[in-house]
Protein backbone atom coordinates (compact mmCIF):
# COMPACT_ATOMS: atom_id res chain seq x y z
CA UNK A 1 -20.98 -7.16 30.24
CA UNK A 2 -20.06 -4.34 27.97
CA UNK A 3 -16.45 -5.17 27.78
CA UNK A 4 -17.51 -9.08 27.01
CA UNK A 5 -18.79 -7.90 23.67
CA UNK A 6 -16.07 -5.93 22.33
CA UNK A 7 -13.44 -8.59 22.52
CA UNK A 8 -15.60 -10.87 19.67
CA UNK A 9 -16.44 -7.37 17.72
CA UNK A 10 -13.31 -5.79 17.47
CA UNK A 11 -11.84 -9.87 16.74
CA UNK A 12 -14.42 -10.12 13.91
CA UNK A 13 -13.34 -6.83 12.65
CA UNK A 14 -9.77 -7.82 12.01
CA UNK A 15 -9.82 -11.13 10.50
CA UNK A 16 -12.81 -9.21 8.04
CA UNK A 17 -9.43 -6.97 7.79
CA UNK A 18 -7.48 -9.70 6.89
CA UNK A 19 -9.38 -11.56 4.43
CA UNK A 20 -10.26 -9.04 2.71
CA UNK A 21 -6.47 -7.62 2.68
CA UNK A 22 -5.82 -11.44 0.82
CA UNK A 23 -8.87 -11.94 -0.95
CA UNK A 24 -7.46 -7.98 -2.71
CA UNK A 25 -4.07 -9.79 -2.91
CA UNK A 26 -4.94 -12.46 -5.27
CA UNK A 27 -7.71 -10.43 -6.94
CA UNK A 28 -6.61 -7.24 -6.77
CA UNK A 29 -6.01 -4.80 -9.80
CA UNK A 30 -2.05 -4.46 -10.84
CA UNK A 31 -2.61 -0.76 -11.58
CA UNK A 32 -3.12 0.53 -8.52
CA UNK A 33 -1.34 -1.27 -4.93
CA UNK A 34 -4.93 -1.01 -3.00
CA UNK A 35 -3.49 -3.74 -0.67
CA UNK A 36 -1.14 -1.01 0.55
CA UNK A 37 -3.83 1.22 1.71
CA UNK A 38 -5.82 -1.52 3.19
CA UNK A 39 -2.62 -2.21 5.15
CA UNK A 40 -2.76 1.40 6.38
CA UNK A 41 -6.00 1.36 7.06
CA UNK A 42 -5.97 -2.01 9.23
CA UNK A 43 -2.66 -0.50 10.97
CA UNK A 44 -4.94 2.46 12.26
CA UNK A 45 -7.29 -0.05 13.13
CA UNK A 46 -4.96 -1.60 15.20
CA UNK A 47 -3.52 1.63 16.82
CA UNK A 48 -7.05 2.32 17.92
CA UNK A 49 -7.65 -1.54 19.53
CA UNK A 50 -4.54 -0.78 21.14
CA UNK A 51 -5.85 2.63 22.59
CA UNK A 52 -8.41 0.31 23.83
CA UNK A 53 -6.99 -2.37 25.39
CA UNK A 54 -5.38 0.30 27.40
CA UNK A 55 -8.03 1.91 28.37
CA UNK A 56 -10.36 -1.48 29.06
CA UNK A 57 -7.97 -3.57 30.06
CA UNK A 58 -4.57 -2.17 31.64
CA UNK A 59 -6.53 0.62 33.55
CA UNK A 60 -9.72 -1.65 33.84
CA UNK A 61 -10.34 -2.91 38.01
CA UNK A 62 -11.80 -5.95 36.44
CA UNK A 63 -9.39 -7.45 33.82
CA UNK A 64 -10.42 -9.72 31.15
CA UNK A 65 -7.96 -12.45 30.44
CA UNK A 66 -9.17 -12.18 26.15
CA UNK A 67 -7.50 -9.06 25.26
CA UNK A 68 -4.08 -10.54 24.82
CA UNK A 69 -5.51 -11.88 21.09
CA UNK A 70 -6.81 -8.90 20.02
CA UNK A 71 -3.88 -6.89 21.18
CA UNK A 72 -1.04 -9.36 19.77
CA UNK A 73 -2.83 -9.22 16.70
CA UNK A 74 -2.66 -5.53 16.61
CA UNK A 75 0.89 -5.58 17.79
CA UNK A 76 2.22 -7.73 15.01
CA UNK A 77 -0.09 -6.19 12.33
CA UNK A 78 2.09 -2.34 13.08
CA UNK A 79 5.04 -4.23 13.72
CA UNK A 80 4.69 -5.71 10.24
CA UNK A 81 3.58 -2.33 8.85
CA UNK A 82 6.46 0.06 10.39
CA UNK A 83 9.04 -2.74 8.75
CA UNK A 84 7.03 -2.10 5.41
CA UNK A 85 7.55 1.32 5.72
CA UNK A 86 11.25 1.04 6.74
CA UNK A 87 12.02 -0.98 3.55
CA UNK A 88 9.99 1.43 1.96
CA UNK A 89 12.13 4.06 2.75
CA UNK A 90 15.27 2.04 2.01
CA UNK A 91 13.60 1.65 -1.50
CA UNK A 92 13.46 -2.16 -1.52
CA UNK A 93 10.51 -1.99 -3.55
């Protein structure tokens, strides 16, 4: 039952993630690029869920079908951060 209830919490912690990443996009302050450190800090997020999901779910005897939505969501959140960083470093911004 344990495992049940991490699925919804970990969910509910990313889309809080995410909205509040947006809601600091359109109301953000231009002085300082906050939504780039919330982006960092939701990528280590998602490096943890990941740690996770193999641990819970890869490893797990009993494997709960859910996990694919928290871990594609992870996925394509570092994907999307390690192309940030490689433009980044190509000084595209």
């Amino acid at each position: 039952m344990g495992k049940f209830i991490i699925i919804p919490i970990i969910l509910l912690l990313q889309m809080a993630g995410y909205i509040f990443l947006f809601y600091e996009n359109k109301h953000g302050h231009a002085d300082f690029p906050i939504e780039w450190v919330i982006f960092n800090i939701l990528g280590i997020f998602n490096l943890i869920v990941l740690v996770l999901s193999y641990f819970l779910f890869f490893n797990s005897e009993n494997k709960i079908s859910f996990w694919w939505i928290p871990v594609t969501i992870a996925v394509i959140t570092i994907i999307k951060l390690i192309i940030q960083y490689i433009r980044l470093a190509m000084g595209e911004f």
